[in-house]
PDB file of N, CA and C in Angstrom:
ATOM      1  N   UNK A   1      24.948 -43.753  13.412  1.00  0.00           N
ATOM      2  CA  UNK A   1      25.976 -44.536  12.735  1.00  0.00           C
ATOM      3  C   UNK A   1      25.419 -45.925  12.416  1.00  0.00           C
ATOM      4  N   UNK A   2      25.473 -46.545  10.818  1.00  0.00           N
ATOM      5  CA  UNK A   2      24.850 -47.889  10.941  1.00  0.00           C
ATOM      6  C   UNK A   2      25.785 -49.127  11.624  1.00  0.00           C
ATOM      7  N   UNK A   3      25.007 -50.067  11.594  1.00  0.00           N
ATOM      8  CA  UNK A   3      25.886 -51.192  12.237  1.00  0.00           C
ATOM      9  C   UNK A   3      26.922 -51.275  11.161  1.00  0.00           C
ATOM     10  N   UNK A   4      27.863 -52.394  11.848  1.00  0.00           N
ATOM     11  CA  UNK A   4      29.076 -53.207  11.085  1.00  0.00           C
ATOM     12  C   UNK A   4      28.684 -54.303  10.994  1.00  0.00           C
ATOM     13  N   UNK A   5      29.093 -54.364   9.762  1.00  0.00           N
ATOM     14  CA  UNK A   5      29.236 -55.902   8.943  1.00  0.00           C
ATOM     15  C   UNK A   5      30.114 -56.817   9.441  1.00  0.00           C
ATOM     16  N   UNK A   6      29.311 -57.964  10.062  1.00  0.00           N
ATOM     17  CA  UNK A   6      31.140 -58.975  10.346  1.00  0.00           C
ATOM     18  C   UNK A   6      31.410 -59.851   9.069  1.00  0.00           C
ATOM     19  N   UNK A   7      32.146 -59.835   8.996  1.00  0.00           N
ATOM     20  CA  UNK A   7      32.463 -60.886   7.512  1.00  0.00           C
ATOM     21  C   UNK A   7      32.629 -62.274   8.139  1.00  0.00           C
ATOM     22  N   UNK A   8      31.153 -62.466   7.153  1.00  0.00           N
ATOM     23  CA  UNK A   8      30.898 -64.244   7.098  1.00  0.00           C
ATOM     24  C   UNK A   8      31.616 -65.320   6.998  1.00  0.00           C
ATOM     25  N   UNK A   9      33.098 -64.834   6.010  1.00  0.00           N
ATOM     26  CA  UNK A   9      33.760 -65.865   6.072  1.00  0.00           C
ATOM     27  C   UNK A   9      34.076 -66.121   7.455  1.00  0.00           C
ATOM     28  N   UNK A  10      34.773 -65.138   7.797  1.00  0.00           N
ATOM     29  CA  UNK A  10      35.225 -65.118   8.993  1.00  0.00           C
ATOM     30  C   UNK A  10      34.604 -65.584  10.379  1.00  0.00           C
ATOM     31  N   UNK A  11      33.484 -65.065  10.471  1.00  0.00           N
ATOM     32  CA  UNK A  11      32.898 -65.589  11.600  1.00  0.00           C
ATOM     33  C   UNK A  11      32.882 -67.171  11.964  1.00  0.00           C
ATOM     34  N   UNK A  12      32.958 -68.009  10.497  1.00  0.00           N
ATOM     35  CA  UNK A  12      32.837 -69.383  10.113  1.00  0.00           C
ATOM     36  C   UNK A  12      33.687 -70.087  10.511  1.00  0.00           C
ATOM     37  N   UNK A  13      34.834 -69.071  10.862  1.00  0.00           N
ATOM     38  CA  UNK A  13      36.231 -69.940  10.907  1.00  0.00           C
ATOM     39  C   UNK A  13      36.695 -69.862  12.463  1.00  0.00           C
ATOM     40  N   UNK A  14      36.143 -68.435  13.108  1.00  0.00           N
ATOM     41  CA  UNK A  14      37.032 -68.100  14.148  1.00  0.00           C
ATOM     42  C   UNK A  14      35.931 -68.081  15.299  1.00  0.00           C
ATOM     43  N   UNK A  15      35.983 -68.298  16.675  1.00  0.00           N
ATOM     44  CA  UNK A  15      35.095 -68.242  17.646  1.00  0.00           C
ATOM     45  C   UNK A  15      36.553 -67.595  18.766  1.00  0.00           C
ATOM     46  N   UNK A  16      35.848 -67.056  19.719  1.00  0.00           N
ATOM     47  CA  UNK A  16      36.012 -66.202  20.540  1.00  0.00           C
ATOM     48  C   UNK A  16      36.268 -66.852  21.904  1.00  0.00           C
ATOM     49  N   UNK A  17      37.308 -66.881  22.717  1.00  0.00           N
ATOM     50  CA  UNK A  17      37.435 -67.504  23.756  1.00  0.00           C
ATOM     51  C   UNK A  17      36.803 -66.663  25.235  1.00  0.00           C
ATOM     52  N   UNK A  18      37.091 -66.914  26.133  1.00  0.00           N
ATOM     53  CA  UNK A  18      36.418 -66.810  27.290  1.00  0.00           C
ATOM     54  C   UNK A  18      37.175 -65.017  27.888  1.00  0.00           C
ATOM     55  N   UNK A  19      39.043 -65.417  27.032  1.00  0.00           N
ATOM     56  CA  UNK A  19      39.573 -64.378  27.516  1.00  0.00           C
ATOM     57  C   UNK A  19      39.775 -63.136  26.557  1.00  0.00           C
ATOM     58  N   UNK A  20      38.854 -63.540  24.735  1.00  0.00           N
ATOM     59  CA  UNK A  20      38.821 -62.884  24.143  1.00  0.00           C
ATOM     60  C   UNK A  20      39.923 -62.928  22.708  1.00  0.00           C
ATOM     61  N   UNK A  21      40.339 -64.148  23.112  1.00  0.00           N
ATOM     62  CA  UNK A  21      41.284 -64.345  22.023  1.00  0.00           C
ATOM     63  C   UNK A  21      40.734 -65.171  21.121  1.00  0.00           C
ATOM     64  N   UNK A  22      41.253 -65.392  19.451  1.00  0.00           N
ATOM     65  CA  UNK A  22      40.447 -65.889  18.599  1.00  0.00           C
ATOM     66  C   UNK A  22      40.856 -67.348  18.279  1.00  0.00           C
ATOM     67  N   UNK A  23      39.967 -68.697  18.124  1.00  0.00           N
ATOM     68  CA  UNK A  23      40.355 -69.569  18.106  1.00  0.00           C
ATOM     69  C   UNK A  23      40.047 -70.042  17.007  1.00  0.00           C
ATOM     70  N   UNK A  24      41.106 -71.612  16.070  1.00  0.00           N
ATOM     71  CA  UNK A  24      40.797 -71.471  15.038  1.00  0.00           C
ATOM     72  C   UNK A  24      41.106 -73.113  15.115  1.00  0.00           C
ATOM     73  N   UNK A  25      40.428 -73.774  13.786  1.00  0.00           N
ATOM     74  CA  UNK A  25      40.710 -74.933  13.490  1.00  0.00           C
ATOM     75  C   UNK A  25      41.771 -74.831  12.563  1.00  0.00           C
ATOM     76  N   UNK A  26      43.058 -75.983  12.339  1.00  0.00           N
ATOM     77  CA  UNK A  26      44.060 -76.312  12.260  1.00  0.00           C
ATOM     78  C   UNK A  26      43.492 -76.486  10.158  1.00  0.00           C
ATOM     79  N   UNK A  27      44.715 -76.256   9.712  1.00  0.00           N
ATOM     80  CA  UNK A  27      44.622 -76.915   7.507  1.00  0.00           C
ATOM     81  C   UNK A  27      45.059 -78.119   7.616  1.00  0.00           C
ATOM     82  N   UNK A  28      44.580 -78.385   6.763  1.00  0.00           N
ATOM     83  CA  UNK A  28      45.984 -80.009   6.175  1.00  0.00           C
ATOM     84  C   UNK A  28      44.969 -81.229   6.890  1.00  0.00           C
ATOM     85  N   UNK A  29      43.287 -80.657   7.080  1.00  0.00           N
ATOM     86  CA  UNK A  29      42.623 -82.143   7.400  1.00  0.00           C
ATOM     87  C   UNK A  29      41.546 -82.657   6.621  1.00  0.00           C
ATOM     88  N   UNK A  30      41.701 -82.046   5.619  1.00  0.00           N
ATOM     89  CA  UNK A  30      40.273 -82.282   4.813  1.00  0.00           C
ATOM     90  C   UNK A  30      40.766 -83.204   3.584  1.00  0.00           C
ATOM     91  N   UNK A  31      41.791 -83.771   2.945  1.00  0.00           N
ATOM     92  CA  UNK A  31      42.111 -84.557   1.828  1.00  0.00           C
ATOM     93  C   UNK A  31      43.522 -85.292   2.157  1.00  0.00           C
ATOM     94  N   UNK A  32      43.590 -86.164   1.022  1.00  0.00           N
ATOM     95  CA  UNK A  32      45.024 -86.699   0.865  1.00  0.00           C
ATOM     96  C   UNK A  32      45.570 -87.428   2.746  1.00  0.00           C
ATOM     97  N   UNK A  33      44.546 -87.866   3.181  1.00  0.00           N
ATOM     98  CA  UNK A  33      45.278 -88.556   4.488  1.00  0.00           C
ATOM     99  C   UNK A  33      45.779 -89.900   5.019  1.00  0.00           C
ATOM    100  N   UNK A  34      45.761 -90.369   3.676  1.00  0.00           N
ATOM    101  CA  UNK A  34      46.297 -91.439   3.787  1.00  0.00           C
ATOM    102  C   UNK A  34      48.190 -91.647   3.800  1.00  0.00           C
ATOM    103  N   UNK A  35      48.976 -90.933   3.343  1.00  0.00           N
ATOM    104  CA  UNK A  35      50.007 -90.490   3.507  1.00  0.00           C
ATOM    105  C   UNK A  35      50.405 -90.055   5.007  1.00  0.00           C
ATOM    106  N   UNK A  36      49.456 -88.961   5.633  1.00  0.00           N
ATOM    107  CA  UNK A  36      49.665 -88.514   7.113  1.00  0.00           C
ATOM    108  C   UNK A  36      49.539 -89.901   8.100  1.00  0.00           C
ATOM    109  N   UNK A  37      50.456 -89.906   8.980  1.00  0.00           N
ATOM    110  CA  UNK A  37      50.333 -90.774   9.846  1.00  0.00           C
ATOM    111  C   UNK A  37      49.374 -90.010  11.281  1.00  0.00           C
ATOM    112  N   UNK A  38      48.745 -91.418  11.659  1.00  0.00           N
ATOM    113  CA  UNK A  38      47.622 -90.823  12.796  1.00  0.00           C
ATOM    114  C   UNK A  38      47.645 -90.060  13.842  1.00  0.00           C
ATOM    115  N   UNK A  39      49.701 -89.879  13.909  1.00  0.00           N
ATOM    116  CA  UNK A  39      49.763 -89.025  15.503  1.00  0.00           C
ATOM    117  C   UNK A  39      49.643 -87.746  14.639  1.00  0.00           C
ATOM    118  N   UNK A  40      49.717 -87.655  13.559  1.00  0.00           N
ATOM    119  CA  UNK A  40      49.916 -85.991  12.592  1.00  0.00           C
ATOM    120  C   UNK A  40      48.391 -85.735  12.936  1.00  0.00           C
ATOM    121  N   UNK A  41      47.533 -86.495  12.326  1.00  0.00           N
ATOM    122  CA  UNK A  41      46.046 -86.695  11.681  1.00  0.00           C
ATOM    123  C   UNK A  41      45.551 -85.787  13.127  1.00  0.00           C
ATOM    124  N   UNK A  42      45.797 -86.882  14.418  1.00  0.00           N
ATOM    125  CA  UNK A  42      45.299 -86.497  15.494  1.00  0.00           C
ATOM    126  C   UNK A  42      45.297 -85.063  16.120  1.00  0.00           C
ATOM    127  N   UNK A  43      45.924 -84.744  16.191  1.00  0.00           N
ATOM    128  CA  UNK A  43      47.192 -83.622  16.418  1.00  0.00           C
ATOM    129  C   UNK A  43      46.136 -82.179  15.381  1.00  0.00           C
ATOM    130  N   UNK A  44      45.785 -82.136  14.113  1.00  0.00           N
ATOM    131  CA  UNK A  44      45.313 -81.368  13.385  1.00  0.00           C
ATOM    132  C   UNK A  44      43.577 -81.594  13.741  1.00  0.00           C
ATOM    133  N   UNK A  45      43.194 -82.644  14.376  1.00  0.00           N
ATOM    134  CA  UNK A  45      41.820 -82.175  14.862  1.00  0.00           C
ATOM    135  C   UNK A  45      41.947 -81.226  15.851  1.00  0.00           C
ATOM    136  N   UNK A  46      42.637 -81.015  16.827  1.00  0.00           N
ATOM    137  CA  UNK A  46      42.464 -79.952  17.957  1.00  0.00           C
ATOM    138  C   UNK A  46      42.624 -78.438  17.031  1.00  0.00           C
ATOM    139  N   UNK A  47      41.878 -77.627  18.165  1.00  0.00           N
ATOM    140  CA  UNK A  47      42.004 -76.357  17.731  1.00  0.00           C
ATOM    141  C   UNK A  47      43.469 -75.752  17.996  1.00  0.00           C
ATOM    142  N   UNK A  48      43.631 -74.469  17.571  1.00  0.00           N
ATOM    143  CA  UNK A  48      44.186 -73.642  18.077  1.00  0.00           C
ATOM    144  C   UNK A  48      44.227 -72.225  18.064  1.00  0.00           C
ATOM    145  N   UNK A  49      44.668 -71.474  19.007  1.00  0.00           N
ATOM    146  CA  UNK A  49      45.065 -69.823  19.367  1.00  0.00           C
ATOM    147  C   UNK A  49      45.352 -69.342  18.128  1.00  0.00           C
ATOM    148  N   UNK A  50      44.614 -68.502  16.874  1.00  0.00           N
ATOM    149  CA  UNK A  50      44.591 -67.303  16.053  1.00  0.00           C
ATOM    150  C   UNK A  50      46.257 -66.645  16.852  1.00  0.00           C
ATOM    151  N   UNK A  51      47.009 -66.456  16.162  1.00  0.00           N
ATOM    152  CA  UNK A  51      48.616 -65.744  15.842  1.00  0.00           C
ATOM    153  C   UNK A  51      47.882 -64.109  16.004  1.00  0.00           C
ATOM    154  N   UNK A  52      48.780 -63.843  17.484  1.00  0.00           N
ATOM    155  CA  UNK A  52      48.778 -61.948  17.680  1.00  0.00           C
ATOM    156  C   UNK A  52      48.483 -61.101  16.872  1.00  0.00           C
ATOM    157  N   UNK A  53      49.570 -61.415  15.832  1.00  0.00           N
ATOM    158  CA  UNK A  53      49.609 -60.551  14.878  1.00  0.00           C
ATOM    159  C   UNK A  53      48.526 -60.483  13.522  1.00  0.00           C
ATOM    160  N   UNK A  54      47.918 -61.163  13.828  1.00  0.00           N
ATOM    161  CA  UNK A  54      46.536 -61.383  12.856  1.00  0.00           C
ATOM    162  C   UNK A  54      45.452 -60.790  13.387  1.00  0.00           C
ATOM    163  N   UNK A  55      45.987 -60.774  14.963  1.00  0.00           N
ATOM    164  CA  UNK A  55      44.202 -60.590  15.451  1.00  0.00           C
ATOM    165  C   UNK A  55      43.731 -59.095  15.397  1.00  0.00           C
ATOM    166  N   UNK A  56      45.101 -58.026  15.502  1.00  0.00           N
ATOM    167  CA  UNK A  56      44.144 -56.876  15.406  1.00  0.00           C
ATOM    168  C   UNK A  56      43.147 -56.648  13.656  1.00  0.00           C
ATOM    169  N   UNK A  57      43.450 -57.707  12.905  1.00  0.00           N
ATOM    170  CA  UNK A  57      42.503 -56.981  11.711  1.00  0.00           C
ATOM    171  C   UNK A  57      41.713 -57.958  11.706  1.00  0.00           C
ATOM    172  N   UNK A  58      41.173 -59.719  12.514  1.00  0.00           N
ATOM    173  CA  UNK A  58      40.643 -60.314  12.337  1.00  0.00           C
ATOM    174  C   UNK A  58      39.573 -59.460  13.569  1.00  0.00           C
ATOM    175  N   UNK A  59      40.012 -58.887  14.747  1.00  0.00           N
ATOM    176  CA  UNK A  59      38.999 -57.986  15.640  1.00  0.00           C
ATOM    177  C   UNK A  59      38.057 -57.101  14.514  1.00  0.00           C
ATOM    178  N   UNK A  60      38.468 -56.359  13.770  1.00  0.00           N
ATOM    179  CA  UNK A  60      38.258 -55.536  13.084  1.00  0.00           C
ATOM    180  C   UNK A  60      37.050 -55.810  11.894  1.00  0.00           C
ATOM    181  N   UNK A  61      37.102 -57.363  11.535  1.00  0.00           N
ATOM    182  CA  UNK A  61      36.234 -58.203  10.496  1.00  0.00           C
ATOM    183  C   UNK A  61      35.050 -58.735  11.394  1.00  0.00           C
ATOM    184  N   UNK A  62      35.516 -59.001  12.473  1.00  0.00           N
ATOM    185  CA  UNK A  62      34.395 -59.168  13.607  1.00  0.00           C
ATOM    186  C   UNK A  62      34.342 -58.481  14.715  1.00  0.00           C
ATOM    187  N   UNK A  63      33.163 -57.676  14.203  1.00  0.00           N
ATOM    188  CA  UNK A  63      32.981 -56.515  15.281  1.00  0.00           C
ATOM    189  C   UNK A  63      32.393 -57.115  16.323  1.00  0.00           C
ATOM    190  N   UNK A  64      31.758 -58.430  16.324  1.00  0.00           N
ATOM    191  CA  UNK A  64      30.925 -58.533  17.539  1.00  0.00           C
ATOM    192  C   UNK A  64      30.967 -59.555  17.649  1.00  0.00           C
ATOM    193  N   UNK A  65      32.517 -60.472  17.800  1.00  0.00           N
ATOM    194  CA  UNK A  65      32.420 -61.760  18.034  1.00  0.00           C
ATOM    195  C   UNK A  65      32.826 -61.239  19.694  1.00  0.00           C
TER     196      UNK A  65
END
């Protein structure tokens, strides 16, 4: 059987926690921030926990994260 492809986008975006769940950086930080106030700004640098319901087909795009 050949290997699986993980999709590149993907791998780019999502890393793999300790307990196997997928972690992701936050939208809304790359433009226009002068409008956002700094507790927003702050707040969108931290990561967060990939949504349940996404992860069985984001498992699936990365076979070997």
């Amino acid at each position: 059987m050949p290997k699986m492809k993980t999709s590149r986008a993907a791998a780019k975006r999502f890393t793999a926690t300790g307990t196997g769940k997928l972690k992701r950086n936050k939208a809304y930080k790359s433009h226009i921030l002068t409008k956002k106030s700094t507790k927003r700004k702050r707040n969108l640098r931290k990561s967060a926990i990939a949504d349940p319901t996404n992860a069985k087909n984001m498992k699936k795009i990365l076979p070997y994260l």
